[in-house]
Protein backbone atom coordinates (compact mmCIF):
# COMPACT_ATOMS: atom_id res chain seq x y z
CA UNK A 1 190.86 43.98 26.21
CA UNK A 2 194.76 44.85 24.85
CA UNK A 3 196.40 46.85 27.65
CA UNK A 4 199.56 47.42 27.31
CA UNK A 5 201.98 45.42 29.79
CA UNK A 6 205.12 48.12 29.82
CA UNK A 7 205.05 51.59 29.00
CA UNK A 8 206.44 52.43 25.52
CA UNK A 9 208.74 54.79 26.77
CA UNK A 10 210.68 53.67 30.27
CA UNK A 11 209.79 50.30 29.81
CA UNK A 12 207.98 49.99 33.01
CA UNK A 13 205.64 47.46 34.02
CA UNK A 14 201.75 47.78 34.05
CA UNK A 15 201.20 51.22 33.08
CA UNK A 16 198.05 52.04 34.94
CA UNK A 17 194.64 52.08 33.15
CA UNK A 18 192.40 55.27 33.80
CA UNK A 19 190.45 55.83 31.17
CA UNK A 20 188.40 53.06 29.18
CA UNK A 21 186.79 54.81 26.42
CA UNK A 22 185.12 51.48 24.60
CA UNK A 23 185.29 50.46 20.69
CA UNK A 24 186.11 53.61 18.48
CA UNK A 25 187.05 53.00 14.71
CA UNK A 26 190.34 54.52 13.41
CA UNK A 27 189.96 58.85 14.32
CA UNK A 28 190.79 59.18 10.73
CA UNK A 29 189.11 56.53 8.73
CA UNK A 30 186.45 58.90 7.25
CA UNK A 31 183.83 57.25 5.11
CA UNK A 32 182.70 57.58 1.78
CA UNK A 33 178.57 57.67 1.04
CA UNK A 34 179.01 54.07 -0.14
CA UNK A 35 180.57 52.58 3.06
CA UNK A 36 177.76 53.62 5.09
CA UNK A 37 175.69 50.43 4.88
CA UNK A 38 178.87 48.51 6.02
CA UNK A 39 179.87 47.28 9.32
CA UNK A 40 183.98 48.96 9.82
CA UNK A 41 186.13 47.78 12.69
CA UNK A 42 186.69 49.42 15.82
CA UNK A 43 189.10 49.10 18.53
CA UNK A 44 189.14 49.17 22.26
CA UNK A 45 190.75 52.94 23.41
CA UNK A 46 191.61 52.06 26.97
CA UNK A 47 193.88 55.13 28.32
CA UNK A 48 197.24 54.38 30.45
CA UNK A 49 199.59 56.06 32.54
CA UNK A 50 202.83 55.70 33.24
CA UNK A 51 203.30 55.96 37.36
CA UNK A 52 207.29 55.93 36.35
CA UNK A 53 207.38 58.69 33.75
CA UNK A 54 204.53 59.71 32.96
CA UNK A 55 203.82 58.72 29.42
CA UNK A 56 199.45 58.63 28.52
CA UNK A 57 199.30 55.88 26.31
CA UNK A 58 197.56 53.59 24.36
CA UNK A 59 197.92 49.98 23.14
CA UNK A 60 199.22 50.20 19.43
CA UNK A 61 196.11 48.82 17.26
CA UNK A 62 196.38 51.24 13.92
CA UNK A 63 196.10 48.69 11.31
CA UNK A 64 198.77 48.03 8.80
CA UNK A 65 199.24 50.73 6.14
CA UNK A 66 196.73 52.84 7.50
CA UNK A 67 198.96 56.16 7.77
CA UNK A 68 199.78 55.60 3.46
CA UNK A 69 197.01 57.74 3.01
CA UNK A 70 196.25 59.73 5.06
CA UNK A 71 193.48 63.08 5.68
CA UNK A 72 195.34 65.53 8.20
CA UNK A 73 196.96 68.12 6.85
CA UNK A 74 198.39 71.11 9.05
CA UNK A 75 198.10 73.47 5.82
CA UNK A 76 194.18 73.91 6.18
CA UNK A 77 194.91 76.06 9.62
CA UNK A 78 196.37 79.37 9.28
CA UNK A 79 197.85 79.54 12.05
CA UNK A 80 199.86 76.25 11.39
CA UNK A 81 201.88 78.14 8.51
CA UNK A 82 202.80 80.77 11.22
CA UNK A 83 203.57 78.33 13.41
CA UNK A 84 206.05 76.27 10.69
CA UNK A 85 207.35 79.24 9.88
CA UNK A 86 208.54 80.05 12.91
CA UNK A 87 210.05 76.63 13.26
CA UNK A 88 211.88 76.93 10.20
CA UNK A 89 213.93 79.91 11.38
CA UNK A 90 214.80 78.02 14.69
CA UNK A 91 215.78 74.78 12.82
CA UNK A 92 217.87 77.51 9.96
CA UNK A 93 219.86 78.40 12.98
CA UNK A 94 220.41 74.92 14.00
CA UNK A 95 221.56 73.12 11.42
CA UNK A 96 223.51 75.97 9.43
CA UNK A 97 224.13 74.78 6.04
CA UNK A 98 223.55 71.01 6.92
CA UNK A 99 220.64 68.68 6.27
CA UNK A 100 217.19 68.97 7.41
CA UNK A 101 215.45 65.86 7.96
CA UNK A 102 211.57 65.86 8.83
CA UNK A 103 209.95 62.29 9.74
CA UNK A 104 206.72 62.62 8.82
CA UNK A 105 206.73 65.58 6.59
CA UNK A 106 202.83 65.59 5.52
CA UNK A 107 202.22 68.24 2.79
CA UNK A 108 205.68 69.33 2.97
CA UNK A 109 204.71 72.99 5.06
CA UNK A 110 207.60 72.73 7.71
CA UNK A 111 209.92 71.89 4.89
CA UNK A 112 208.85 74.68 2.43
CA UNK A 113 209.29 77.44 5.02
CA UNK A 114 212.56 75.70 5.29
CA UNK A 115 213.54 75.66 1.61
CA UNK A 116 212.12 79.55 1.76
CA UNK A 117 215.44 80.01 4.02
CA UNK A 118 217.95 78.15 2.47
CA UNK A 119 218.05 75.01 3.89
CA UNK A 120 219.06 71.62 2.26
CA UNK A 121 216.02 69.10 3.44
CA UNK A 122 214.74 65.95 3.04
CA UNK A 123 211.06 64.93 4.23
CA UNK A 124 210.18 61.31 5.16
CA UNK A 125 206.49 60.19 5.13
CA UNK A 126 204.61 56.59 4.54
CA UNK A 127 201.47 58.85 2.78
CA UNK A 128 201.84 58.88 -0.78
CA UNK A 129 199.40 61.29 -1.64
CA UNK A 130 200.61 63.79 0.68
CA UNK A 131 204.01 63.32 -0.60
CA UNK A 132 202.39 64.68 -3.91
CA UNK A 133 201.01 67.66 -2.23
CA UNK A 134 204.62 68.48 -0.64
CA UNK A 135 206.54 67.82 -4.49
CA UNK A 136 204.32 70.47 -5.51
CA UNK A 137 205.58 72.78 -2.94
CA UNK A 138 209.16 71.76 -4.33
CA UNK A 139 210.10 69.46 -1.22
CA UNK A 140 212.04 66.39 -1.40
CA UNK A 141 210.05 63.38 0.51
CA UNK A 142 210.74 59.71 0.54
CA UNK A 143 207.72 57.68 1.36
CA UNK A 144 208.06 55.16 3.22
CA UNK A 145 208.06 54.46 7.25
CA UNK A 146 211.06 55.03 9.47
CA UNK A 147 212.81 53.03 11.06
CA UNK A 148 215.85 51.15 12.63
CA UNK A 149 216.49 49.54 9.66
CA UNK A 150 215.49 52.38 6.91
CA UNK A 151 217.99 54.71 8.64
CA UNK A 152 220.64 52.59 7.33
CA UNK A 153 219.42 53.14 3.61
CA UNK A 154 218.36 56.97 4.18
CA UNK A 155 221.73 57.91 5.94
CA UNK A 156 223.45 56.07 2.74
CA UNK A 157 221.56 58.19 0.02
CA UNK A 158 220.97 61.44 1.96
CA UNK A 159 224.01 61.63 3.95
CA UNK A 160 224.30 62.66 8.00
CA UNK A 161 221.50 64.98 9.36
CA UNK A 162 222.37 67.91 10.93
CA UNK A 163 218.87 68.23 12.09
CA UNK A 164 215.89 65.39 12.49
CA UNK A 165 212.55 67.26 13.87
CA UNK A 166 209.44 65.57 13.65
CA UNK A 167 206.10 67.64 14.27
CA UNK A 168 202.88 66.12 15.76
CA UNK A 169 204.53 62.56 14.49
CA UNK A 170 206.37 60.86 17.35
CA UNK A 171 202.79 60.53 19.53
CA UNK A 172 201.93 58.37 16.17
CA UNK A 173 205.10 55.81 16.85
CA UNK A 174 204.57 52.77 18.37
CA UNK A 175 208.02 51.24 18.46
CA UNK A 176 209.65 54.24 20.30
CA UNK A 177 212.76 52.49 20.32
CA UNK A 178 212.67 51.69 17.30
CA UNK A 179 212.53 54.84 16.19
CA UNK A 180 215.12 56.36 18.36
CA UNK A 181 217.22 53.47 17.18
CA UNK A 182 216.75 55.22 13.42
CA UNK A 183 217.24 58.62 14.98
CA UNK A 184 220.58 57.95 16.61
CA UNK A 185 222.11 55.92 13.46
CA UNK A 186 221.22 58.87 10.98
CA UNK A 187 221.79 62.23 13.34
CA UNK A 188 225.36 63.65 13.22
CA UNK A 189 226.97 63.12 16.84
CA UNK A 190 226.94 67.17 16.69
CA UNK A 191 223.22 67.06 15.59
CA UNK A 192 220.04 67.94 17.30
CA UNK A 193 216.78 66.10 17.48
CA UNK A 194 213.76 68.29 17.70
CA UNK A 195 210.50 66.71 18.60
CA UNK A 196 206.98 68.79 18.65
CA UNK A 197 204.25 67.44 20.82
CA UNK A 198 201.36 67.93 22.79
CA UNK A 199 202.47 67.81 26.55
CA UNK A 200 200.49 65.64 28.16
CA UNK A 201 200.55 67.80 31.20
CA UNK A 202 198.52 70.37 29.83
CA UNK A 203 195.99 67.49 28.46
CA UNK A 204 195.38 67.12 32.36
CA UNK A 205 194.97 70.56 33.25
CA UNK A 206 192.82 71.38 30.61
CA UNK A 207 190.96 68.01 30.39
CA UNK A 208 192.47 67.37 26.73
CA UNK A 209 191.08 63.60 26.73
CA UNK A 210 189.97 63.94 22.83
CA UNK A 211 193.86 64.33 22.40
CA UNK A 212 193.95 60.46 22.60
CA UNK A 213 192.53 58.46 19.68
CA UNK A 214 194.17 55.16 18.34
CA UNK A 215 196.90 57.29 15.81
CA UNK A 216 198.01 59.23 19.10
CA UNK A 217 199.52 56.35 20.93
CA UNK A 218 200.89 58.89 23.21
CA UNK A 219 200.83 61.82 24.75
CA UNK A 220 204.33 62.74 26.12
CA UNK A 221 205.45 64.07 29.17
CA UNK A 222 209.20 65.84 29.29
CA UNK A 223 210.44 62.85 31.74
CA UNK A 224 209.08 60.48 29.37
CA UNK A 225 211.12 61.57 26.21
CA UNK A 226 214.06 62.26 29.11
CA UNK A 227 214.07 58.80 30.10
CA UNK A 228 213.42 57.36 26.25
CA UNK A 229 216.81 59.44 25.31
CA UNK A 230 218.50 58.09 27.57
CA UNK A 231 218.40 54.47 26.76
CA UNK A 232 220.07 55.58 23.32
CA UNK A 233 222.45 58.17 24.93
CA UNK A 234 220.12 60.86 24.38
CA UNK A 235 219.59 63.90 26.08
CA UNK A 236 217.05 67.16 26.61
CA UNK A 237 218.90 70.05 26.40
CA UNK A 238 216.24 72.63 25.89
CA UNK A 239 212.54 72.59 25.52
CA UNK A 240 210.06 75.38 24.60
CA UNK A 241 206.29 76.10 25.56
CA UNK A 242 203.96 75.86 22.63
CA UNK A 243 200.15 77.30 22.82
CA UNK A 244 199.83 75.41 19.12
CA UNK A 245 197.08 72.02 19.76
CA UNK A 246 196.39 73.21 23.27
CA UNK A 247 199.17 73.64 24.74
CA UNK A 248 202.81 71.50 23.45
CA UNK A 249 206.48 71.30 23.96
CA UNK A 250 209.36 71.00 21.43
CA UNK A 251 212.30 69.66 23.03
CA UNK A 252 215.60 69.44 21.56
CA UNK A 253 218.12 66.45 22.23
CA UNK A 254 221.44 66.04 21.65
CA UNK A 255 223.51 62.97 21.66
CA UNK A 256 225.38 62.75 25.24
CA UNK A 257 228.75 62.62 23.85
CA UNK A 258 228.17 66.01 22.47
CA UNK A 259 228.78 67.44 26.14
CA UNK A 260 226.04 69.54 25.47
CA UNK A 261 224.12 71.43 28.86
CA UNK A 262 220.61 71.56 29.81
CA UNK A 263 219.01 74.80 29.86
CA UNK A 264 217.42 75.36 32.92
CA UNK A 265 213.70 75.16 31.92
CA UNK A 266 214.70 71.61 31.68
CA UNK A 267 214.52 71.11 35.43
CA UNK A 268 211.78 73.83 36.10
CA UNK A 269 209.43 71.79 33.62
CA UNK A 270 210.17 68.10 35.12
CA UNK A 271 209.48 70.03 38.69
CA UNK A 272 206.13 71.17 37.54
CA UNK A 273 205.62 67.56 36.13
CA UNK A 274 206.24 65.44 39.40
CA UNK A 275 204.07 69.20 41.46
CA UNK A 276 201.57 68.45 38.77
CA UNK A 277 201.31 64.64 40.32
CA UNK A 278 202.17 63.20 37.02
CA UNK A 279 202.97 60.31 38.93
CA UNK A 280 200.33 59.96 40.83
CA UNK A 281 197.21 57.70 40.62
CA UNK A 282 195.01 60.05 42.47
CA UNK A 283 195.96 62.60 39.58
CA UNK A 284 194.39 60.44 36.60
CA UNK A 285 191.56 59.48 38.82
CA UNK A 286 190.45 62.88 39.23
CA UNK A 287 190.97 63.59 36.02
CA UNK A 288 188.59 60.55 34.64
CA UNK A 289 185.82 62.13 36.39
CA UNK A 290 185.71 65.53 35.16
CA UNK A 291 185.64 64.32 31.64
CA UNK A 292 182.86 62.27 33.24
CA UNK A 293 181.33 65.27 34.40
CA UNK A 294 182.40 67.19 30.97
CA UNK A 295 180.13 64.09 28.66
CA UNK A 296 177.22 64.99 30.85
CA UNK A 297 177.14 68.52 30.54
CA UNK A 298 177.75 68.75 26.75
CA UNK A 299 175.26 66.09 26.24
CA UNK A 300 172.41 67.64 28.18
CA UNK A 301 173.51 70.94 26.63
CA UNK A 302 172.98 69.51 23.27
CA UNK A 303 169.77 67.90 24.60
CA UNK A 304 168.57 71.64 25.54
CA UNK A 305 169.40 72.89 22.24
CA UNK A 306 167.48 70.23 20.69
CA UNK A 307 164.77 70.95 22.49
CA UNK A 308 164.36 74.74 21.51
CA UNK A 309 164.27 73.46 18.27
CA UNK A 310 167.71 74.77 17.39
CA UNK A 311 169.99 73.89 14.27
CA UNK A 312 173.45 72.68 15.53
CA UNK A 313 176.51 71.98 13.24
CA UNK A 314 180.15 70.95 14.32
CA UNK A 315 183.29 73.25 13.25
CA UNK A 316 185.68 70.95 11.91
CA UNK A 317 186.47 67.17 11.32
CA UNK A 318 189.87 66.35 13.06
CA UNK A 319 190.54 63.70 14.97
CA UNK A 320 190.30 64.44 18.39
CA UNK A 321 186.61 65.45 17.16
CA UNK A 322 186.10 61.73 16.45
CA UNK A 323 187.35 60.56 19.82
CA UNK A 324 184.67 62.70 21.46
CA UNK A 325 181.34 61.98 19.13
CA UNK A 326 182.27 58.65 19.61
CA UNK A 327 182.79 58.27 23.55
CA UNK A 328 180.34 60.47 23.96
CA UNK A 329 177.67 58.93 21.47
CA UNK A 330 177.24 62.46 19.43
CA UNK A 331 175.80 61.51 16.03
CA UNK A 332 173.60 63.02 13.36
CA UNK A 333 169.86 63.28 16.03
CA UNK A 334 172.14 66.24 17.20
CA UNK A 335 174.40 67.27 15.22
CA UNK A 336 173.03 67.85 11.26
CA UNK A 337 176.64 68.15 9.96
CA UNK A 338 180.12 69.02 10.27
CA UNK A 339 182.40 71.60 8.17
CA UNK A 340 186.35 71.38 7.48
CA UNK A 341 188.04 73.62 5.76
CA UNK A 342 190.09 70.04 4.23
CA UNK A 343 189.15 69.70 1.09
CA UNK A 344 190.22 66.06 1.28
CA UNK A 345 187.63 65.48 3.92
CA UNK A 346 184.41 67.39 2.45
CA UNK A 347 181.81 64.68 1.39
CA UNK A 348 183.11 62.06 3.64
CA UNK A 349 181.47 61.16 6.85
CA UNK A 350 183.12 60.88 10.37
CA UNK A 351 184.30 57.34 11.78
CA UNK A 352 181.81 55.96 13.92
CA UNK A 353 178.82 58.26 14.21
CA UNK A 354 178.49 58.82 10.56
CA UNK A 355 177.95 62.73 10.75
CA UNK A 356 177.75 63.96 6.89
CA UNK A 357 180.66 66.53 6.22
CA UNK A 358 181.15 69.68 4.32
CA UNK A 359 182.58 73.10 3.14
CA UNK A 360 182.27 75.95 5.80
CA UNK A 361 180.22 77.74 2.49
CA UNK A 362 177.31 75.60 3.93
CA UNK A 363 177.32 77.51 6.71
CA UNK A 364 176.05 80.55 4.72
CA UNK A 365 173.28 78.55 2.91
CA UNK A 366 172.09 76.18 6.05
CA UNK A 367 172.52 79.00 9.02
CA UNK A 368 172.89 76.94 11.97
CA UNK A 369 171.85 78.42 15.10
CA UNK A 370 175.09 76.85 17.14
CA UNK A 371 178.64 75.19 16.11
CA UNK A 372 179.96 72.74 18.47
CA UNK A 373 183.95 73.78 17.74
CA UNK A 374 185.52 69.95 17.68
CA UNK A 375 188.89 72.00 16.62
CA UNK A 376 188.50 73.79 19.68
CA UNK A 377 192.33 74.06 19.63
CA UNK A 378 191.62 76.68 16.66
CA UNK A 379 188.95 78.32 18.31
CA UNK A 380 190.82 81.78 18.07
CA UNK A 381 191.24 81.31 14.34
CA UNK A 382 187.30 79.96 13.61
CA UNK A 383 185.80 82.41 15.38
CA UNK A 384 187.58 85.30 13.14
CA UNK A 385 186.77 83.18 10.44
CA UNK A 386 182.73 82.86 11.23
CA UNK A 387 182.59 86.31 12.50
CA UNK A 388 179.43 86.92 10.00
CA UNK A 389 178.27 83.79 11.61
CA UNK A 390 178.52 85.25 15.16
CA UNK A 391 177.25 88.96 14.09
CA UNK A 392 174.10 86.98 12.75
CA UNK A 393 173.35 85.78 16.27
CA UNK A 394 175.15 82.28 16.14
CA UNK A 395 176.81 80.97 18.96
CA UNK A 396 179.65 78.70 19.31
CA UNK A 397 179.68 75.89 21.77
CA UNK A 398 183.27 74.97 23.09
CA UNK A 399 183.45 71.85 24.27
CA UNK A 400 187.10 71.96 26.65
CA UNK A 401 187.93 72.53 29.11
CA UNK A 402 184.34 72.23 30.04
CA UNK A 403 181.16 72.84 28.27
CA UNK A 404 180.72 76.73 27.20
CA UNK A 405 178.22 78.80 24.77
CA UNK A 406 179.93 81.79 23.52
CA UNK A 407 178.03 84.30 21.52
């Protein structure tokens, strides 16, 4: 069973385990109808916690190459282009009229809402075909991985960045030091380094634990990336509260020489971290079993459902859907099929339980009686979408933070 033997952040030994989930394939290795027949590898997804900082993580297992082509893309959710367009204007006023950087840059949307302002950018990404996707939004990417050692090369052709921000990316890394290496060699000493993230606070709260799949090697508290920065003279100097992915931070760093000053949600937020009991074993035990308590619910709900004779469908493919079908043994006896909006994922089939997947226009032709909403972190947005769906008697059954049918 890999565990890992110091957390990825602090460095500190034995992070503790809480949450064995058992084998679950890649969250995004979707199938193709001809891979069905074949046996695909799965990994253990055994859940630690920091008791120094903080950090939820998972042993590193993503095999090699696996994010050079990759599924996600933020552009299929509205309310992602808000979002990114937002962050643009913030990241505008930060870097003035120097460089941009964004590692891991996907279809390019953060860097076209940047372009749409001005800014001189440069997007970084190992996923070739998504690399096309952002060219054809006019946004420069180089494709490849970063690193330590590609810093050297990308500060040499690209010059210093003013600002490095990487969205939804850095809970993908599993070098953090590494990376922050990279960071630190390319970001002017008067930069800023932005980093996006679900806060793995609010995965507690709100009993989040389909946040963790094998790409999402960890879920970050504010001490964590506090005491990460520091070991490259890093530090927070502001953060903000994000409702995006169920509730995220982006915290902004500057190098320590910079005599830059935290702003004071800095301490309020690493207060509510150690009230929280962040720390804590008793905290992660507790929360292991509601999401106990959560896979029995959902399951007998489904079981109920099943037994009125009910269609049932699932609202989206992403990869925190994966992590629950899978630890919680959801496959096609009750769920007929999923819908994405992804064009890149229709006609696949989800990793694991092998649930068939297509267009939301099926839902017109197939009328389900129920969707179980796996993107329950666009619940807001889906339900406007289906509201047909809903004025036609459907119901949609959201999953987190425990088991509800909403008509």
């Amino acid at each position: 069973m890999p565990l890992l033997s110091r957390c990825r952040a602090c460095l500190a030994r034995d992070p503790h385990l809480f949450l064995p989930m058992g084998d679950h394939p890649p969250a995004n290795s979707f199938l193709r109808v001809t891979d069905l027949g074949e046996d695909h590898p799965a990994y253990p997804l055994d859940t630690q916690a920091c008791l120094e900082c903080g950090l939820i993580q998972v042993d590193d297992q993503v095999p090699d190459g696996f994010f050079e082509h990759y599924l996600y893309v933020p552009s299929s959710a509205a309310q992602m282009h808000e979002h990114f367009g937002e962050l643009a204007g913030v990241l505008k006023d930060q870097a003035g009229p120097g460089l941009v950087v964004d590692i891991g840059c996907n279809d390019g949307l953060l860097l076209s809402a940047c372009n749409a302002l001005g800014s001189r950018t440069i997007g970084v990404d190992p996923a070739a075909n998504l690399a096309e996707i952002a060219r054809s939004r006019g946004v420069d990417v180089d494709v490849g991985y970063f690193s330590a050692d590609a810093a050297e090369r990308l500060t040499g052709r690209w010059g210093e960045a003013a600002v490095i921000v990487t969205t939804n990316t850095f809970n993908h890394i599993g070098d953090l030091h590494d990376f922050m290496a990279g960071v630190s060699r390319w970001l002017a000493d008067d930069g800023v380094f932005v980093i996006e993230v679900p806060w793995a606070k609010e995965l507690l709260d709100r009993n989040e634990f389909d946040t963790i799949y094998h790409e999402h090697v960890s879920e970050f508290s504010l001490l964590s990336v506090a005491k990460l920065g520091a070991f490259f003279d890093f530090m927070v100097v502001d953060v903000h509260r994000l409702a995006v992915h169920g509730g995220s931070m982006r915290v902004f760093m500057k190098k320590t020489a910079s005599g830059a000053k935290a702003s004071s949600i800095v301490a309020e937020m690493l207060a509510e971290e150690r009230e929280a009991g962040m720390l804590s074993v008793d905290t992660y035990t507790a929360f292991a079993g509601r999401i106990q308590k959560v896979r029995q619910e959902l399951t007998a709900m489904l079981a109920d459902l099943s037994a009125q004779g009910l269609k049932v469908a699932g609202y989206g493919a992403p990869a925190k859907g994966n992590t629950l079908l899978n630890f919680f043994q959801i496959g096609p006896d009750r769920l007929d099929y999923l819908v994405d909006r992804n064009p890149l994922k229709q006609g696949l089939y989800s990793p694991g339980m092998k649930i068939p997947i297509r267009s939301p226009e099926s839902l017109v032709t197939e009328r389900p009686d129920v969707l179980l909403v796996l993107a329950w972190n666009f619940f807001d947005e889906i339900r406007q979408q289906q509201s047909d769906f809903a004025k036609q008697g459907g119901r949609f059954l959201v999953p987190l933070p425990s088991p509800v049918l909403v008509s």
